[in-house]
N, C-alpha and C. Protein backbone atom coordinates (compact mmCIF):
# COMPACT_ATOMS: atom_id res chain seq x y z
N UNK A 1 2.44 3.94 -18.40
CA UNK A 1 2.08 4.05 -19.79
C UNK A 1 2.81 2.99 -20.59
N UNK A 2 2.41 2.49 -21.79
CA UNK A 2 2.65 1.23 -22.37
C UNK A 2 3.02 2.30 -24.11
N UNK A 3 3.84 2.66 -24.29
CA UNK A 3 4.16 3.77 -25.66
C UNK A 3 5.17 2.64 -27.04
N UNK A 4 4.42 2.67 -28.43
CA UNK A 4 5.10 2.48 -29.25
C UNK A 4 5.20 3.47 -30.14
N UNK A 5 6.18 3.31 -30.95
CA UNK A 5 6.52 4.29 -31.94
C UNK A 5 6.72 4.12 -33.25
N UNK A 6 6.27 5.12 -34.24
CA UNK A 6 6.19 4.85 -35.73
C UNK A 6 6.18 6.31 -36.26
N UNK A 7 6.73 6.08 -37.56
CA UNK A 7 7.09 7.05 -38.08
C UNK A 7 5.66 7.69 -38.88
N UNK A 8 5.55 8.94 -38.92
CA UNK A 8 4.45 9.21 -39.20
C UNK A 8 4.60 10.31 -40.53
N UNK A 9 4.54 9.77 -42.31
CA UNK A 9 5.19 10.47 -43.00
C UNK A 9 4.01 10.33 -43.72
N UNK A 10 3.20 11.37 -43.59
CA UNK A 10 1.46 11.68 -44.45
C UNK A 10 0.29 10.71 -43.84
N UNK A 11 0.39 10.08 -44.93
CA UNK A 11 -0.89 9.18 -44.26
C UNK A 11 -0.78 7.35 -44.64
N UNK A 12 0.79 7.34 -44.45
CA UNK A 12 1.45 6.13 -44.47
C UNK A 12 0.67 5.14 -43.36
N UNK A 13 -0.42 4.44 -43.84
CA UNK A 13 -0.87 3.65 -42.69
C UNK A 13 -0.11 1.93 -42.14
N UNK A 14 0.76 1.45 -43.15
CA UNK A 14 1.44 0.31 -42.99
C UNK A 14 2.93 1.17 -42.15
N UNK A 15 3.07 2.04 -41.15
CA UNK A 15 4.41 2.39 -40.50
C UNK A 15 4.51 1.17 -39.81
N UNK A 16 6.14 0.58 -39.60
CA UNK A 16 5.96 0.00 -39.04
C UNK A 16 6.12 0.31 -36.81
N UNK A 17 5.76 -0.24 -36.05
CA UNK A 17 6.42 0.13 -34.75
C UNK A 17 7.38 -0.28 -34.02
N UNK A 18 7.53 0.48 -33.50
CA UNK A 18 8.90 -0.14 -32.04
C UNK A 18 8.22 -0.95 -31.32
N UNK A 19 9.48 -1.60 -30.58
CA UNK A 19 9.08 -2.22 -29.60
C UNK A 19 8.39 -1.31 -28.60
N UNK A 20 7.48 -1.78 -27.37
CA UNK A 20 6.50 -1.69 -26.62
C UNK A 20 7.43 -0.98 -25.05
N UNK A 21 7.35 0.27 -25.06
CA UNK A 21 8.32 1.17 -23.48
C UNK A 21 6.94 1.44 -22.71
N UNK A 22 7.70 0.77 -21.52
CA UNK A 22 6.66 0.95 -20.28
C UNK A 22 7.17 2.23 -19.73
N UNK A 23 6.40 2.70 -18.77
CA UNK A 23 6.96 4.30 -17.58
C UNK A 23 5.72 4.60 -17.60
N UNK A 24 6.01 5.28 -16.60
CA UNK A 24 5.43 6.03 -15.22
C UNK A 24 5.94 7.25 -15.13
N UNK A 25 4.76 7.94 -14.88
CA UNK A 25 5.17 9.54 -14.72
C UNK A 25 5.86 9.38 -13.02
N UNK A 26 6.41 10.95 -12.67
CA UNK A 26 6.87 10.14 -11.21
C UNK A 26 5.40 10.52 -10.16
N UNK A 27 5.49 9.90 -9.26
CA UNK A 27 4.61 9.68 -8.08
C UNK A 27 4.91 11.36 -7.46
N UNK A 28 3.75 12.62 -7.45
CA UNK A 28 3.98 13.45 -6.79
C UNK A 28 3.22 13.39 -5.56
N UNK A 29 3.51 13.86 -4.38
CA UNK A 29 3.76 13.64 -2.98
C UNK A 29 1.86 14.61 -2.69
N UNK A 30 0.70 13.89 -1.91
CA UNK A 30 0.21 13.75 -1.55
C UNK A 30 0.02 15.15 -0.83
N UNK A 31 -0.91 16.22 -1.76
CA UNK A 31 -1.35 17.57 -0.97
C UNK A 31 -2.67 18.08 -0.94
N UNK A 32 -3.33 17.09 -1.06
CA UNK A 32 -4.89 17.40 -0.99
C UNK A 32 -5.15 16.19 -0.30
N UNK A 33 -6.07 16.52 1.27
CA UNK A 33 -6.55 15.79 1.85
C UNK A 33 -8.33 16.10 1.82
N UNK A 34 -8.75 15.09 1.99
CA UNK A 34 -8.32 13.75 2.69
C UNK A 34 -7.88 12.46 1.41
N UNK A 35 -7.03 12.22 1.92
CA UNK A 35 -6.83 11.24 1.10
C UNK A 35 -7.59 9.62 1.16
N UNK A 36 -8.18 8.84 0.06
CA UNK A 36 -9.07 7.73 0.65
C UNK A 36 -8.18 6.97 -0.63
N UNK A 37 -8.33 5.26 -0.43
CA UNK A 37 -8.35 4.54 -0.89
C UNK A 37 -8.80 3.34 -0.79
N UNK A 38 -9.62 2.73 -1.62
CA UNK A 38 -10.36 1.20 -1.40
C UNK A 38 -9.96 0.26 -2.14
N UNK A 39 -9.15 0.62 -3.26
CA UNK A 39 -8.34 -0.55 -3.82
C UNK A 39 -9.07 -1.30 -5.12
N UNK A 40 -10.30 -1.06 -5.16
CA UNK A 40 -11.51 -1.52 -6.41
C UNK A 40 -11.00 -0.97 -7.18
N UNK A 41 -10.09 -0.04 -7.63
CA UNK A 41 -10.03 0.38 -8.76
C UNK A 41 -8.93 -0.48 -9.48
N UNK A 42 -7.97 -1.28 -8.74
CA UNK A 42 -6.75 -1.82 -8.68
C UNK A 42 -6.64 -3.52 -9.19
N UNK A 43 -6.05 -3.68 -10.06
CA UNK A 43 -5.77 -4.92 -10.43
C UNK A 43 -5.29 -6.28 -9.05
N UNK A 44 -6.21 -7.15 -9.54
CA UNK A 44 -5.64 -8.02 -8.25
C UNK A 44 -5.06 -8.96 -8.81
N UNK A 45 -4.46 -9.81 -7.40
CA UNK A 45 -3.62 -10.90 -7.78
C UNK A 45 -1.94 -10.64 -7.60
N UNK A 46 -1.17 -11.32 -7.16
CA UNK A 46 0.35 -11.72 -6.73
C UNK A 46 1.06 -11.08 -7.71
N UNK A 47 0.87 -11.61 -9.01
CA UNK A 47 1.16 -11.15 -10.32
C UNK A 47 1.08 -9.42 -10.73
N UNK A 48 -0.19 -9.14 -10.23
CA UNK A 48 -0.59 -7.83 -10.89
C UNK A 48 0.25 -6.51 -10.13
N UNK A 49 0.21 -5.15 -10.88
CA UNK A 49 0.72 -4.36 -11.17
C UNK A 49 0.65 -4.11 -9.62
N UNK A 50 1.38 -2.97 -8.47
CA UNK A 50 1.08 -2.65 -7.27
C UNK A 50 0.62 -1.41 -7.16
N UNK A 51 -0.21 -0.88 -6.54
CA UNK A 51 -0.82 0.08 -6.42
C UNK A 51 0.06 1.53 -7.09
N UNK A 52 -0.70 2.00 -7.54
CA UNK A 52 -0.05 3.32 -8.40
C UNK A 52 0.36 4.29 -7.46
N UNK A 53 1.80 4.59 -6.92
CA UNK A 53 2.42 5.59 -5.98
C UNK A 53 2.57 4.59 -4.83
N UNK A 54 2.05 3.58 -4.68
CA UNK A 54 2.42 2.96 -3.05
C UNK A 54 3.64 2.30 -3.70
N UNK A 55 3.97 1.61 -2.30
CA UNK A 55 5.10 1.29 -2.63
C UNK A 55 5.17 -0.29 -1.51
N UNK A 56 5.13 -1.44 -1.96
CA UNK A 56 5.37 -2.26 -0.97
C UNK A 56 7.12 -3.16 -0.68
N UNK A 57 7.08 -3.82 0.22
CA UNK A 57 8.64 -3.89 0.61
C UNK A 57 8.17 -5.81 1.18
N UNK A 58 8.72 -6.46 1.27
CA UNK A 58 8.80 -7.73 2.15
C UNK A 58 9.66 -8.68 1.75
N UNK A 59 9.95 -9.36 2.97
CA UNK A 59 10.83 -10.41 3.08
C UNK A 59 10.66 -11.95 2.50
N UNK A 60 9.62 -11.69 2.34
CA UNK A 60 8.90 -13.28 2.14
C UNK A 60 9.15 -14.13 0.90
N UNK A 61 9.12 -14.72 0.72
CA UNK A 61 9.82 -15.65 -0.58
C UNK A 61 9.86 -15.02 -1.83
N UNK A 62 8.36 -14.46 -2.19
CA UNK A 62 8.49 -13.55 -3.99
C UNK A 62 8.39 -12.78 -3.42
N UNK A 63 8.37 -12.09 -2.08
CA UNK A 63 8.28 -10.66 -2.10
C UNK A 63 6.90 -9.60 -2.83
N UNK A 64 5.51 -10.72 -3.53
CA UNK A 64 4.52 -10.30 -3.83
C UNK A 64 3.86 -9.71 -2.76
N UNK A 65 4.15 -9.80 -1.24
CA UNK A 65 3.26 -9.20 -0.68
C UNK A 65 3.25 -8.32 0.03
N UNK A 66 2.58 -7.13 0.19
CA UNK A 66 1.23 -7.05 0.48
C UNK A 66 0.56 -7.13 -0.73
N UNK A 67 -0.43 -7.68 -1.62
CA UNK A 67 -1.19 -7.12 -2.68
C UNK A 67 -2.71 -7.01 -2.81
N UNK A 68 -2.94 -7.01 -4.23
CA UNK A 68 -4.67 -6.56 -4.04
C UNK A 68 -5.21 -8.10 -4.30
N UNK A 69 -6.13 -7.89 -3.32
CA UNK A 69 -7.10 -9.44 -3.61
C UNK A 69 -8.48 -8.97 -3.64
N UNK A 70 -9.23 -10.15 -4.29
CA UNK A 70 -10.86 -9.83 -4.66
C UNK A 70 -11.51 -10.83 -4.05
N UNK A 71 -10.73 -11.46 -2.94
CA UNK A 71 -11.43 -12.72 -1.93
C UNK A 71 -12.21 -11.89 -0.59
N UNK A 72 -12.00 -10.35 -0.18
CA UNK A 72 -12.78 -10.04 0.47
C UNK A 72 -12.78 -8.35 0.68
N UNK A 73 -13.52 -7.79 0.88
CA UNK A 73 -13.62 -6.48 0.91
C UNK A 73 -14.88 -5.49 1.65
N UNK A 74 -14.49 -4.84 2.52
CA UNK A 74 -15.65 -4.38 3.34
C UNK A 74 -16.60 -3.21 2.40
N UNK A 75 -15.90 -2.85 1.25
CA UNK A 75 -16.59 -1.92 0.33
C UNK A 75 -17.24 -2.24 -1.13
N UNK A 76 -16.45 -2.91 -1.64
CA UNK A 76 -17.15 -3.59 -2.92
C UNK A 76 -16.54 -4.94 -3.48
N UNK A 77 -15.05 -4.72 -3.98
CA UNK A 77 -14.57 -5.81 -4.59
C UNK A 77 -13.25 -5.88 -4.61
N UNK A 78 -12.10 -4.49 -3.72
CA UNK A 78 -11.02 -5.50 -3.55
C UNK A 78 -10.95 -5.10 -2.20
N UNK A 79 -9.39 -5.60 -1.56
CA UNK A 79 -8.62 -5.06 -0.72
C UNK A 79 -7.35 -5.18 -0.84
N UNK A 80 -6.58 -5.20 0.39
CA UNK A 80 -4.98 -5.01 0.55
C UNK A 80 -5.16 -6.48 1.25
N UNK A 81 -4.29 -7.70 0.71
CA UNK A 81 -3.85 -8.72 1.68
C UNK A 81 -2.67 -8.79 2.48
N UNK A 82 -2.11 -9.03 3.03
CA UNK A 82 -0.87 -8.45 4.14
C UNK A 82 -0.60 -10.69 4.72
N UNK A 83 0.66 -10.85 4.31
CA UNK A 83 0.96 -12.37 4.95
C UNK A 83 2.20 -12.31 5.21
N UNK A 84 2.76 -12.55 6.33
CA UNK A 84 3.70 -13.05 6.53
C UNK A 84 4.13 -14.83 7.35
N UNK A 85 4.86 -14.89 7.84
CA UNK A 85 4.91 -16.02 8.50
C UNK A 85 6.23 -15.83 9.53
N UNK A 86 6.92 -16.01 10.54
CA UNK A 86 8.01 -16.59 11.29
C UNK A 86 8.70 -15.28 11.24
N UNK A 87 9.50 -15.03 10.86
CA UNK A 87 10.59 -13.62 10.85
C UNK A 87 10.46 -12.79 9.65
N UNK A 88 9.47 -13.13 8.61
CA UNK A 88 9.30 -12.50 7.60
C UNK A 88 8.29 -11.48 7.70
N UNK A 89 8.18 -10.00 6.91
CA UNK A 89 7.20 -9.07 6.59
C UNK A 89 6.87 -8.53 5.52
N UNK A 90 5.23 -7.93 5.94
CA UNK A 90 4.96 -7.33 4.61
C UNK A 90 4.58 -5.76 4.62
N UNK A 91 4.99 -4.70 4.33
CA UNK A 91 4.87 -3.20 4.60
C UNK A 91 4.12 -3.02 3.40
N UNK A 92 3.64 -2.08 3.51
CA UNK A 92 2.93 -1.33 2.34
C UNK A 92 2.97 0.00 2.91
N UNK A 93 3.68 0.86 1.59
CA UNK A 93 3.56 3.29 2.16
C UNK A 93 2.62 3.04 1.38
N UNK A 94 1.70 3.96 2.09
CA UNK A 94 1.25 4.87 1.02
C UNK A 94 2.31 6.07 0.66
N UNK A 95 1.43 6.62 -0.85
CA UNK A 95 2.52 7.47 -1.26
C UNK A 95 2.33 8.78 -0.48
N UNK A 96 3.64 8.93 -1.03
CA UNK A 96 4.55 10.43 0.13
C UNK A 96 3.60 11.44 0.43
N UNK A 97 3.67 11.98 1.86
CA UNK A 97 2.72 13.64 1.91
C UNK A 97 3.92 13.92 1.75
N UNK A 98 3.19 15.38 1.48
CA UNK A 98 3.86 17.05 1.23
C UNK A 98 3.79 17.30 2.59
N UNK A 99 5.04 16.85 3.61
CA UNK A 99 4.90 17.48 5.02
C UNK A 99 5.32 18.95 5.21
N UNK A 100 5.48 19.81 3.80
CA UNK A 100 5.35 20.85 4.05
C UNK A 100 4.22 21.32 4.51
N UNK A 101 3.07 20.81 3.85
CA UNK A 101 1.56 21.02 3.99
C UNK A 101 0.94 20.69 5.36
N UNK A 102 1.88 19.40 5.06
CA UNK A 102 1.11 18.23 6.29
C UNK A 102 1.77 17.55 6.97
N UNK A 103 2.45 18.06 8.29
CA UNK A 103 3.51 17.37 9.00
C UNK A 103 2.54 16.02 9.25
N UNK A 104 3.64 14.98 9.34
CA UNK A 104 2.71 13.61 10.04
C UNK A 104 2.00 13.81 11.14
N UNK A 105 2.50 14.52 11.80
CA UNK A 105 2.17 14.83 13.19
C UNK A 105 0.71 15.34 13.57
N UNK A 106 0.12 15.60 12.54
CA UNK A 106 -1.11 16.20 12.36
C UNK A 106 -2.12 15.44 11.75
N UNK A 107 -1.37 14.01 11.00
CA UNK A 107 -2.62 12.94 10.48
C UNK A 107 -2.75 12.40 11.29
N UNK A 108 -4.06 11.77 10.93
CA UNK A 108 -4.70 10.36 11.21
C UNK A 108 -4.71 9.58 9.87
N UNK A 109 -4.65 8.02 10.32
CA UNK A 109 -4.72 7.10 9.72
C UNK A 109 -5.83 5.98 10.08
N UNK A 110 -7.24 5.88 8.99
CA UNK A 110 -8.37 5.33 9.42
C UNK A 110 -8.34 3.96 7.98
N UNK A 111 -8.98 2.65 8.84
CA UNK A 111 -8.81 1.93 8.27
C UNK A 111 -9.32 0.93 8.14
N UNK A 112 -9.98 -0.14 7.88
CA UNK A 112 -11.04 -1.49 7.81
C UNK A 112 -10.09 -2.55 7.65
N UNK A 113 -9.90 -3.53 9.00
CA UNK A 113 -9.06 -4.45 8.80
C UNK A 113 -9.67 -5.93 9.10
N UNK A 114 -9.55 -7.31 8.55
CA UNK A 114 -10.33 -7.67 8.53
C UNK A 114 -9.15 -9.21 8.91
N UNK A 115 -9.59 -10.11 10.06
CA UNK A 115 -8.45 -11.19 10.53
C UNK A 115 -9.31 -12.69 10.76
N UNK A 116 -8.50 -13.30 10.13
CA UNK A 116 -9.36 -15.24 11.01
C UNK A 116 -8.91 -15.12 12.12
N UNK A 117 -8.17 -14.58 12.87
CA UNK A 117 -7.32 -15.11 14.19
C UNK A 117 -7.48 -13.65 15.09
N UNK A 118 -7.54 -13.91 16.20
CA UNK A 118 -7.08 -12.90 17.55
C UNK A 118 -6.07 -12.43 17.55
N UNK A 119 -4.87 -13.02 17.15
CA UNK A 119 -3.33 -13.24 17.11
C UNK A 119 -3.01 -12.42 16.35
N UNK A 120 -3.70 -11.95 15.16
CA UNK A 120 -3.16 -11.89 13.79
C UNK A 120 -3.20 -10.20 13.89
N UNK A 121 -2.18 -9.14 13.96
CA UNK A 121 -2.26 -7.95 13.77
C UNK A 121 -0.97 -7.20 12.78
N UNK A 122 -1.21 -5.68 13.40
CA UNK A 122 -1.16 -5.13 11.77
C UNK A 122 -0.38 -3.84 12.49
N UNK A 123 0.89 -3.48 12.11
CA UNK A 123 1.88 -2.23 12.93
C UNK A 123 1.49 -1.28 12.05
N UNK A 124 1.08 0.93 12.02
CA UNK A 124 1.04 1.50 11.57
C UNK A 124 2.22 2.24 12.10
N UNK A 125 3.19 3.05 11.36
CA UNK A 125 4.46 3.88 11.04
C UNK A 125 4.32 4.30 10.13
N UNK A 126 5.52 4.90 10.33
CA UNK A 126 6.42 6.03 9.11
C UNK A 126 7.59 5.84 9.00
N UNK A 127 7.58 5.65 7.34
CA UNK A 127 8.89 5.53 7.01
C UNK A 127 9.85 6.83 6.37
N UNK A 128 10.80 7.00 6.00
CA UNK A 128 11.56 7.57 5.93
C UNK A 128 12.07 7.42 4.62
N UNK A 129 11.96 6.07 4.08
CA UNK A 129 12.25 5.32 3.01
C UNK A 129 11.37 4.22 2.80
N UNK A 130 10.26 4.58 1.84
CA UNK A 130 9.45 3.44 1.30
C UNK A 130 9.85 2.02 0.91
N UNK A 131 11.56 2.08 0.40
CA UNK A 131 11.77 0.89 0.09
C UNK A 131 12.99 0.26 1.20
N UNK A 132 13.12 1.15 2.06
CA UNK A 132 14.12 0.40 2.83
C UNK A 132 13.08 0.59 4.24
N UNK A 133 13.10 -1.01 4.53
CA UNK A 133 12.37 -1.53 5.85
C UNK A 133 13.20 -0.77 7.15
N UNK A 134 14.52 -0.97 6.76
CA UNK A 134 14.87 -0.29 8.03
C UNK A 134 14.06 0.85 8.68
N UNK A 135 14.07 1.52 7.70
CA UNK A 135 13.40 3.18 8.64
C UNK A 135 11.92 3.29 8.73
N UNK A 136 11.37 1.83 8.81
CA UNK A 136 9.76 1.80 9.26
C UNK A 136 9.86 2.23 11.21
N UNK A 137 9.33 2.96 11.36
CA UNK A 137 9.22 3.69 12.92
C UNK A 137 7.78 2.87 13.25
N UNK A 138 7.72 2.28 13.77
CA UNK A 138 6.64 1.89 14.61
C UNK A 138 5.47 3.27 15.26
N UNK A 139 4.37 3.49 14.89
CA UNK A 139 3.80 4.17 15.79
C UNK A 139 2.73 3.48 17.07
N UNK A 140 1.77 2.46 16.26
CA UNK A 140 0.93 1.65 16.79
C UNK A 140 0.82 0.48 16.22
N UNK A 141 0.14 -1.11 17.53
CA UNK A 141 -0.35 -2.40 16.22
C UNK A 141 -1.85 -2.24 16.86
N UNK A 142 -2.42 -2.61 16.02
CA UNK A 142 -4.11 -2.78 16.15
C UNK A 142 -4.24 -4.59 15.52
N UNK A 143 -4.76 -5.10 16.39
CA UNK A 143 -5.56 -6.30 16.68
C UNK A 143 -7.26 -6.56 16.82
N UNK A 144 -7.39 -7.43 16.03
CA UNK A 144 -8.79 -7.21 16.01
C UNK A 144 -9.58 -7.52 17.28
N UNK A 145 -11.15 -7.38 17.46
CA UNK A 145 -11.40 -7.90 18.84
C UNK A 145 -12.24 -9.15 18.25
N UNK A 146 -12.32 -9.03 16.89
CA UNK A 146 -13.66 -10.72 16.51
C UNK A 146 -12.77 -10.81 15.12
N UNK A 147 -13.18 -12.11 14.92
CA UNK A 147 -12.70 -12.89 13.97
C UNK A 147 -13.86 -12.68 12.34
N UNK A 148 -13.02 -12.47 11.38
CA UNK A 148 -13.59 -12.84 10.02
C UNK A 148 -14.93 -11.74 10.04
N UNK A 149 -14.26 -10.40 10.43
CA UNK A 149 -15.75 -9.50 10.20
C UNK A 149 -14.38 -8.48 10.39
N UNK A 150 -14.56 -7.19 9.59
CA UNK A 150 -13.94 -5.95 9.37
C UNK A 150 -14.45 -5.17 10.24
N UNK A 151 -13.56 -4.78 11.34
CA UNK A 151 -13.54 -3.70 11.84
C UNK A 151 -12.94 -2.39 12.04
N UNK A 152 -13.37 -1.04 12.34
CA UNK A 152 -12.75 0.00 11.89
C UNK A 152 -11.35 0.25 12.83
N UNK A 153 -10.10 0.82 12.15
CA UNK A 153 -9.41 1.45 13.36
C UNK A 153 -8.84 2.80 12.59
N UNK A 154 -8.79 3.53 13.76
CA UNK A 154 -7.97 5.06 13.50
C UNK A 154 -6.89 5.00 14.06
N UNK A 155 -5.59 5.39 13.70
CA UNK A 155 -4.46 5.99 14.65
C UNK A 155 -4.25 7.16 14.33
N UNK A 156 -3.87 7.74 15.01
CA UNK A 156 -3.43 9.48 15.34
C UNK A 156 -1.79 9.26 15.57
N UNK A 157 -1.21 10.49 14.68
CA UNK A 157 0.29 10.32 14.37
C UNK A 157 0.73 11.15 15.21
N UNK A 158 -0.20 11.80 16.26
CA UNK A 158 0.35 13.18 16.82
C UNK A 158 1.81 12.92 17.61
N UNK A 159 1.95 12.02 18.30
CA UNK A 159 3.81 11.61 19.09
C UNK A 159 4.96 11.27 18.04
N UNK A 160 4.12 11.15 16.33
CA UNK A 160 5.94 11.14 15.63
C UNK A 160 6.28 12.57 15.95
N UNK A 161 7.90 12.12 16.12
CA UNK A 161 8.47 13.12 15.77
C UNK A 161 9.74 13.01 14.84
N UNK A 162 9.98 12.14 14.11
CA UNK A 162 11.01 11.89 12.63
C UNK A 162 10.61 12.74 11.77
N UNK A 163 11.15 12.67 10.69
CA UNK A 163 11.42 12.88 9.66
C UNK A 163 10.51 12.23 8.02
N UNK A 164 10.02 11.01 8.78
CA UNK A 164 9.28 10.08 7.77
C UNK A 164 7.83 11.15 6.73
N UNK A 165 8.02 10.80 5.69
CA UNK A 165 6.94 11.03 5.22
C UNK A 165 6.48 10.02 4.17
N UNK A 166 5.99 8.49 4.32
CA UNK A 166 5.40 7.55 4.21
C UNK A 166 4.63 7.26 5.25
N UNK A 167 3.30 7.30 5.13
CA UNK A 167 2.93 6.34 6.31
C UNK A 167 2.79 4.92 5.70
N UNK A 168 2.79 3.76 6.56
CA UNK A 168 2.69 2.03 6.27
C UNK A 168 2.03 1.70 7.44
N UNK A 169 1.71 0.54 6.63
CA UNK A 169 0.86 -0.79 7.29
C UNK A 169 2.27 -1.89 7.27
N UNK A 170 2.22 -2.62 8.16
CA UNK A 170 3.11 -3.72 8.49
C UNK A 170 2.67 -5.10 9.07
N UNK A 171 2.91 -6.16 8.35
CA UNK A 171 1.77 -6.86 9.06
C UNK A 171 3.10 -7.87 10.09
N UNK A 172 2.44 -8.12 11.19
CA UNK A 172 3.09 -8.32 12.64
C UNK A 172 4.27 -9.29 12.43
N UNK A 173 5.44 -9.22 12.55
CA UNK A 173 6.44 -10.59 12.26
C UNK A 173 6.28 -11.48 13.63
N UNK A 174 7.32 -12.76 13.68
CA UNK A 174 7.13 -13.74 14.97
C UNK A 174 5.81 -14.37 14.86
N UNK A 175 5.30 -14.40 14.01
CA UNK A 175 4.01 -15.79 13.47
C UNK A 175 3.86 -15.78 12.18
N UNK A 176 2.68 -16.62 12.24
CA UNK A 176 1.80 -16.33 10.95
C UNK A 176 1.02 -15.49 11.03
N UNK A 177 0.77 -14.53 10.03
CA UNK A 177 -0.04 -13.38 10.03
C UNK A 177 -1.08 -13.33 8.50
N UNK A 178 -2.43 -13.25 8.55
CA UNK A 178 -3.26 -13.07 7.64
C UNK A 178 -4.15 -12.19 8.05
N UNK A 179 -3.99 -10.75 7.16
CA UNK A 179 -4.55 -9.65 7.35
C UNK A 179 -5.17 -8.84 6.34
N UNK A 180 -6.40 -8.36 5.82
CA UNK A 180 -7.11 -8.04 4.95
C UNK A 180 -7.14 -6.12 5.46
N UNK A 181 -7.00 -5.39 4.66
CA UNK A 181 -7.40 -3.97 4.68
C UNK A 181 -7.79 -3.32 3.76
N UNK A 182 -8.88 -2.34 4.27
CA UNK A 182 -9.23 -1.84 2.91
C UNK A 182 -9.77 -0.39 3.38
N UNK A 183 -10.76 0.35 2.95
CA UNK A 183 -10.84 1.93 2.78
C UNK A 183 -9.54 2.38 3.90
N UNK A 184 -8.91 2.75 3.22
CA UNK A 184 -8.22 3.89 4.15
C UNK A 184 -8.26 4.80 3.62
N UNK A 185 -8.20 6.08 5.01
CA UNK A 185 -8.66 7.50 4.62
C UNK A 185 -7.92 8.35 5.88
């Protein structure tokens, strides 16, 4: 929310305002499934705001990435871009389940990922801590089998057994990596 303030004494229309307070209500934790997201609703670009409740993390020079781009999308008009290069990464949680509701252990994670390269793949985990990389747990990487066409993948969380309640996308360190995703559900 973007809130200014003025004093409001009858029908004084010259009040003057405050300066301009940003906030955010807080992010509550994910208890109605299924959960979907395609990212069209979402501002794109390096610059722009990051997804409302996700949370992204990386090493890479501005640290802009993963974000939303409108260069390709298997549903309408955005997705998730994912780049890294050499020892650097890019994670993206989604926001928190209620593993009271919904142990991880019981999702799936379905997804449209879209690569120029054979090479180029994409780690799904759970974190523990959205903003600290350390406690990304590896569950699976999915690699595409064709180039520059979106194809679907599912993983099944049923072998965590942590504590994490983030799931993430990670896009592969030890190269260059260019990776496009979008509906997840």
């Amino acid at each position: 929310y973007i809130v200014k303030i003025s004093a409001f004494c009858s029908s004084n229309a010259g009040s003057i305002y405050s300066e301009e307070y940003n906030f955010h209500t807080p992010c509550t934790p994910i208890t109605t499934l299924p959960y979907t997201c395609n990212f069209d609703a979402d501002s794109a670009g390096t610059t722009a705001p990051f997804i409302s409740c996700w949370q992204r993390n990386s090493n890479y020079l501005t640290g802009n990435y993963p974000y939303v781009n409108s260069t390709y999308s298997s549903s309408s008009s955005h997705s998730l871009y994912f780049y890294n290069s050499g020892t650097t990464y890019s994670i993206a949680a989604l926001p928190q389940f209620d593993t009271t509701l919904y142990p991880i252990n019981t999702l799936q994670l379905s997804f449209k990922m879209r690569a120029s390269s054979l090479n180029y793949k994409l780690t799904v985990g759970v974190m523990t801590n959205a903003l600290d990389a350390s406690t990304f747990d590896s569950i699976t990487t999915v690699a595409p089998s064709a180039t520059s066409t979106w194809e679907q993948f599912t993983t099944y969380l049923t072998n965590y057994a942590g504590q994490g309640k983030f799931i993430a996308l990670r896009s592969q360190t030890g190269s260059f990596n260019y990776v496009y995703v979008d509906d997840i559900a």
